[in-house]
Protein backbone atom coordinates (compact mmCIF):
# COMPACT_ATOMS: atom_id res chain seq x y z
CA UNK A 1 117.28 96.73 123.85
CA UNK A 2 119.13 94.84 121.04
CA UNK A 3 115.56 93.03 120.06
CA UNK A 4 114.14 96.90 119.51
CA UNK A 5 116.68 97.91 117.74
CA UNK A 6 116.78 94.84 115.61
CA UNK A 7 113.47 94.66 114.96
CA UNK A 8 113.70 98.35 113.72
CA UNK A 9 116.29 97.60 111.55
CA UNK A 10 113.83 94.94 109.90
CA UNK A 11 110.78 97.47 109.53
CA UNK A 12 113.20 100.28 108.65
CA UNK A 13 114.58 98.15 105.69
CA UNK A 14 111.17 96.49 104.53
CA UNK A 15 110.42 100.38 104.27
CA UNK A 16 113.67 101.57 102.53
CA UNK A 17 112.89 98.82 100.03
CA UNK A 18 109.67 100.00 99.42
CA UNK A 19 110.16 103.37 99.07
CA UNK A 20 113.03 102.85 96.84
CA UNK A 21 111.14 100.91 94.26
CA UNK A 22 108.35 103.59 93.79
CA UNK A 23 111.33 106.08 92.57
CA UNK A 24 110.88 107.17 89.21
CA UNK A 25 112.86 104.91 86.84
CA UNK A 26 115.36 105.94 83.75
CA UNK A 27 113.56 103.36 81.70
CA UNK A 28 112.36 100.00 82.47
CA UNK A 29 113.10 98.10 85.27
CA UNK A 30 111.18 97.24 88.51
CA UNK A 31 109.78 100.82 88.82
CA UNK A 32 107.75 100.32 85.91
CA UNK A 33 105.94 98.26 87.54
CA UNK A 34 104.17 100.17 89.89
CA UNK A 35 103.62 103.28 87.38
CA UNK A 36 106.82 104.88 87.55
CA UNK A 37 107.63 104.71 83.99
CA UNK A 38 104.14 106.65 83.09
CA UNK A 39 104.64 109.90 82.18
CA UNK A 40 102.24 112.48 83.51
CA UNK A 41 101.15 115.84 82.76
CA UNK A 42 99.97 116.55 86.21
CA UNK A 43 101.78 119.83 87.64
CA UNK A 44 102.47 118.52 91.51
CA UNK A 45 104.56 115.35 90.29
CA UNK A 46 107.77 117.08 91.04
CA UNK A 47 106.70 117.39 94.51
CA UNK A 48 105.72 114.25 95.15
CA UNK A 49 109.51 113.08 93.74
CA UNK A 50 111.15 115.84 96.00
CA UNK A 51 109.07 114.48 99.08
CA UNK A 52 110.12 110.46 98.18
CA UNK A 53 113.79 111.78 97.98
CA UNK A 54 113.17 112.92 101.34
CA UNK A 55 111.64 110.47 103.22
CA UNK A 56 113.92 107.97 101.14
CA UNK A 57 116.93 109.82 102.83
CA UNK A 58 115.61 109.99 106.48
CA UNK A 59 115.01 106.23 106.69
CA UNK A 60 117.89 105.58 104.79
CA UNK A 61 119.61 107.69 107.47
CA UNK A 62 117.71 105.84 110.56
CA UNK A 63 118.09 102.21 108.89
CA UNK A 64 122.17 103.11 109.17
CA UNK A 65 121.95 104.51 112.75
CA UNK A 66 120.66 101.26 113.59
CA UNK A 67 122.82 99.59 111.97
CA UNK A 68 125.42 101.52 114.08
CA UNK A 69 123.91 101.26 117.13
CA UNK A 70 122.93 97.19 117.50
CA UNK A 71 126.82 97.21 116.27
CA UNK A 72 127.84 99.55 119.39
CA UNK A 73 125.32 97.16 121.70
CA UNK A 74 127.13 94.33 120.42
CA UNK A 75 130.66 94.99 120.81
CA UNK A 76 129.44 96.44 124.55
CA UNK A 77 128.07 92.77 125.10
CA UNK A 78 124.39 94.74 126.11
């Protein structure tokens, strides 16, 4: 059970680091790389921000329940 959980913890941050450099930067930086720092005039952009905040937030939110749980396993000696 801890080797699941750990190995969910890797994918889930591989994924939070992903999804946290296509975020729209304040100017320069990493983002710019991969087109955030383009503006565009194209109406659904907003929406496609609110939807990365969200999934940003619900594997941010998963990456620190495992985090908690391989830490409950742990102290249990599971």
């Amino acid at each position: 059970m801890v080797i699941g959980f750990s190995i969910a913890l890797i994918v889930f941050s591989l994924l939070l680091m992903m999804l946290v450099l296509m975020h729209k930067g304040k100017g320069g930086g990493l983002s710019d790389m991969f087109g955030g720092g383009m503006q565009s005039s194209v109406g659904g952009s907003s929406v496609a921000e609110r939807n990365l905040d969200r999934i940003t937030i619900v594997v941010g939110l998963l990456w620190f329940a495992c985090i908690v749980v391989l830490g409950v396993l742990m102290k249990l000696g599971t």
